[in-house]
C-alpha atoms as a PDB file:
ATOM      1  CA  UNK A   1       0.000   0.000   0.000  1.00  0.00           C
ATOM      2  CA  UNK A   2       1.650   3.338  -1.278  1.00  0.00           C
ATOM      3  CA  UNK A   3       2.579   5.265   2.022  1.00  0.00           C
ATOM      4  CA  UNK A   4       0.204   8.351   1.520  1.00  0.00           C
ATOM      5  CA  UNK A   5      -2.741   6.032   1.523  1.00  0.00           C
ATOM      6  CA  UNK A   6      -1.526   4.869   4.358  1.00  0.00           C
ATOM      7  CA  UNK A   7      -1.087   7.767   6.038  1.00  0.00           C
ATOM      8  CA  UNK A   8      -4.740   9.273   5.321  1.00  0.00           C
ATOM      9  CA  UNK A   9      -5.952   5.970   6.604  1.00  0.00           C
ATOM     10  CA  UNK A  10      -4.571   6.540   9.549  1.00  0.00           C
ATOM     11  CA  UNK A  11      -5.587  10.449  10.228  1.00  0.00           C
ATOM     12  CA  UNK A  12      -9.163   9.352   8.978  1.00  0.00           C
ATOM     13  CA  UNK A  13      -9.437   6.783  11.215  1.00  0.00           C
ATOM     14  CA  UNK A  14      -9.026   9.382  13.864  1.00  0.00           C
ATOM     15  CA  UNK A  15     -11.749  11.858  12.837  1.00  0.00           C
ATOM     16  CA  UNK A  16     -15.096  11.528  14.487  1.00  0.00           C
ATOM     17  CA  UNK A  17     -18.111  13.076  12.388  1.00  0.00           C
ATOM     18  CA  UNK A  18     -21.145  13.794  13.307  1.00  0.00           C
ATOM     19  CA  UNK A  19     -23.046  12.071  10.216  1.00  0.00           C
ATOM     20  CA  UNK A  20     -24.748   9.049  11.202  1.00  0.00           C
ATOM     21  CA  UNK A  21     -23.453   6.745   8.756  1.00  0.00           C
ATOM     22  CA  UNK A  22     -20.018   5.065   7.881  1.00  0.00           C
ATOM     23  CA  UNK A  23     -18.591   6.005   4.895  1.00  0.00           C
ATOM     24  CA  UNK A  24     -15.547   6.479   2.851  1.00  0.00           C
ATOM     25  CA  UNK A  25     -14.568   8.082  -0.232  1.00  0.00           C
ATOM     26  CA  UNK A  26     -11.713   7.041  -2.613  1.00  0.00           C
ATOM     27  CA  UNK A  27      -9.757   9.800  -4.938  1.00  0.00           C
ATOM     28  CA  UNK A  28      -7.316   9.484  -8.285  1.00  0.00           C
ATOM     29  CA  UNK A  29      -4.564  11.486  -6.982  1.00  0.00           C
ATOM     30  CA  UNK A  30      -3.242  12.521  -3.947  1.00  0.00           C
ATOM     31  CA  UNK A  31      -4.039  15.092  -1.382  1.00  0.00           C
ATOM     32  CA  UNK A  32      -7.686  14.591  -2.185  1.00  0.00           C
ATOM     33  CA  UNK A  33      -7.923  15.355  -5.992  1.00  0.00           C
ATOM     34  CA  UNK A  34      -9.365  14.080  -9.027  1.00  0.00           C
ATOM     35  CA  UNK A  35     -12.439  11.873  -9.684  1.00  0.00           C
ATOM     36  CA  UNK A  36     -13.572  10.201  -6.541  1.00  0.00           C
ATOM     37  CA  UNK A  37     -16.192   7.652  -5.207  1.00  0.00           C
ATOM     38  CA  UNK A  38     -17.619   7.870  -2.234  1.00  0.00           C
ATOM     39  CA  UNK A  39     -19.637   4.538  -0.806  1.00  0.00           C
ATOM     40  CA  UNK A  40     -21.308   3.287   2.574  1.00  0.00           C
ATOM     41  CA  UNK A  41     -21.292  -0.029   2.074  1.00  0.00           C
ATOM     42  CA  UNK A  42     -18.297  -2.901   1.214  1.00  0.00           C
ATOM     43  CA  UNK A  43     -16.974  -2.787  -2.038  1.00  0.00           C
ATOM     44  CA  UNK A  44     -15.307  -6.207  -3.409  1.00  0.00           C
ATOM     45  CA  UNK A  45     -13.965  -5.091  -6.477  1.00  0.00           C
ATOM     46  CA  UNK A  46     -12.952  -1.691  -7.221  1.00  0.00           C
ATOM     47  CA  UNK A  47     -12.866  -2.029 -11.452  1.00  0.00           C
ATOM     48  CA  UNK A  48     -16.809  -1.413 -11.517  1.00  0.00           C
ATOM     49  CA  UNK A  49     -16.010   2.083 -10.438  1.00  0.00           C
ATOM     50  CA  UNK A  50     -13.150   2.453 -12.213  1.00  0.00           C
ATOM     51  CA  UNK A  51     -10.638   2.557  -9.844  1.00  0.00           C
ATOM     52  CA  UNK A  52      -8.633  -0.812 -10.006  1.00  0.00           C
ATOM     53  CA  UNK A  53      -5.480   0.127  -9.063  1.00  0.00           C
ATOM     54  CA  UNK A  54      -6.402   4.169  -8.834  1.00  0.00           C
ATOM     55  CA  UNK A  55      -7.247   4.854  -5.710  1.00  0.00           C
ATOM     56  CA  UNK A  56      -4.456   6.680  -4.232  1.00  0.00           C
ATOM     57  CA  UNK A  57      -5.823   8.898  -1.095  1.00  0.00           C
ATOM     58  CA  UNK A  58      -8.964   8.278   1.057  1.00  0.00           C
ATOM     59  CA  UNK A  59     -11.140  10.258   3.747  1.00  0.00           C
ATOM     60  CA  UNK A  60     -12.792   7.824   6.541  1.00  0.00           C
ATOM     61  CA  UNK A  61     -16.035   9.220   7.985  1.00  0.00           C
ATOM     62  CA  UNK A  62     -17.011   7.860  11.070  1.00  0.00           C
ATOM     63  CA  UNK A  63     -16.243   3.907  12.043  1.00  0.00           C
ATOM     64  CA  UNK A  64     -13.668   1.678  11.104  1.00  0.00           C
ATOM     65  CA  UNK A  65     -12.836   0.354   7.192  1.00  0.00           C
ATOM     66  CA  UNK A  66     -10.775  -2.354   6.410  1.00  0.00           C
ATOM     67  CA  UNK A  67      -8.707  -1.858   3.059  1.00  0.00           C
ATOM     68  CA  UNK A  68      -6.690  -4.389   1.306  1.00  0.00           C
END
């Protein structure tokens, strides 16, 4: 996992919001640019949305996600 990913994971994991549900949303590029998904639910296959391989930073809203 490239280490900016990582790093947002982590700092997202930390921020508490005050929406009710989980959710996180995947961008392009880094810092939080370019096209983006966001989704509440568990994704097993990112290629549907077009991001096999794309995703390259992520913002956590409330709860825990597992990435792989």
């Amino acid at each position: 996992m490239n280490a900016v990913l990582r790093s947002a994971l982590a700092v997202a994991a930390l921020v508490i919001s005050a929406q009710a549900a989980a959710q996180v949303t995947f961008y392009e590029r880094q810092d939080f640019e370019g096209p983006s998904f966001t989704t509440a639910k568990q994704v097993g296959n990112f290629e549907g949305f077009g991001f096999n391989d794309r995703a390259s930073s992520v913002v956590v809203v409330r709860e825990r996600w597992e990435i792989c």
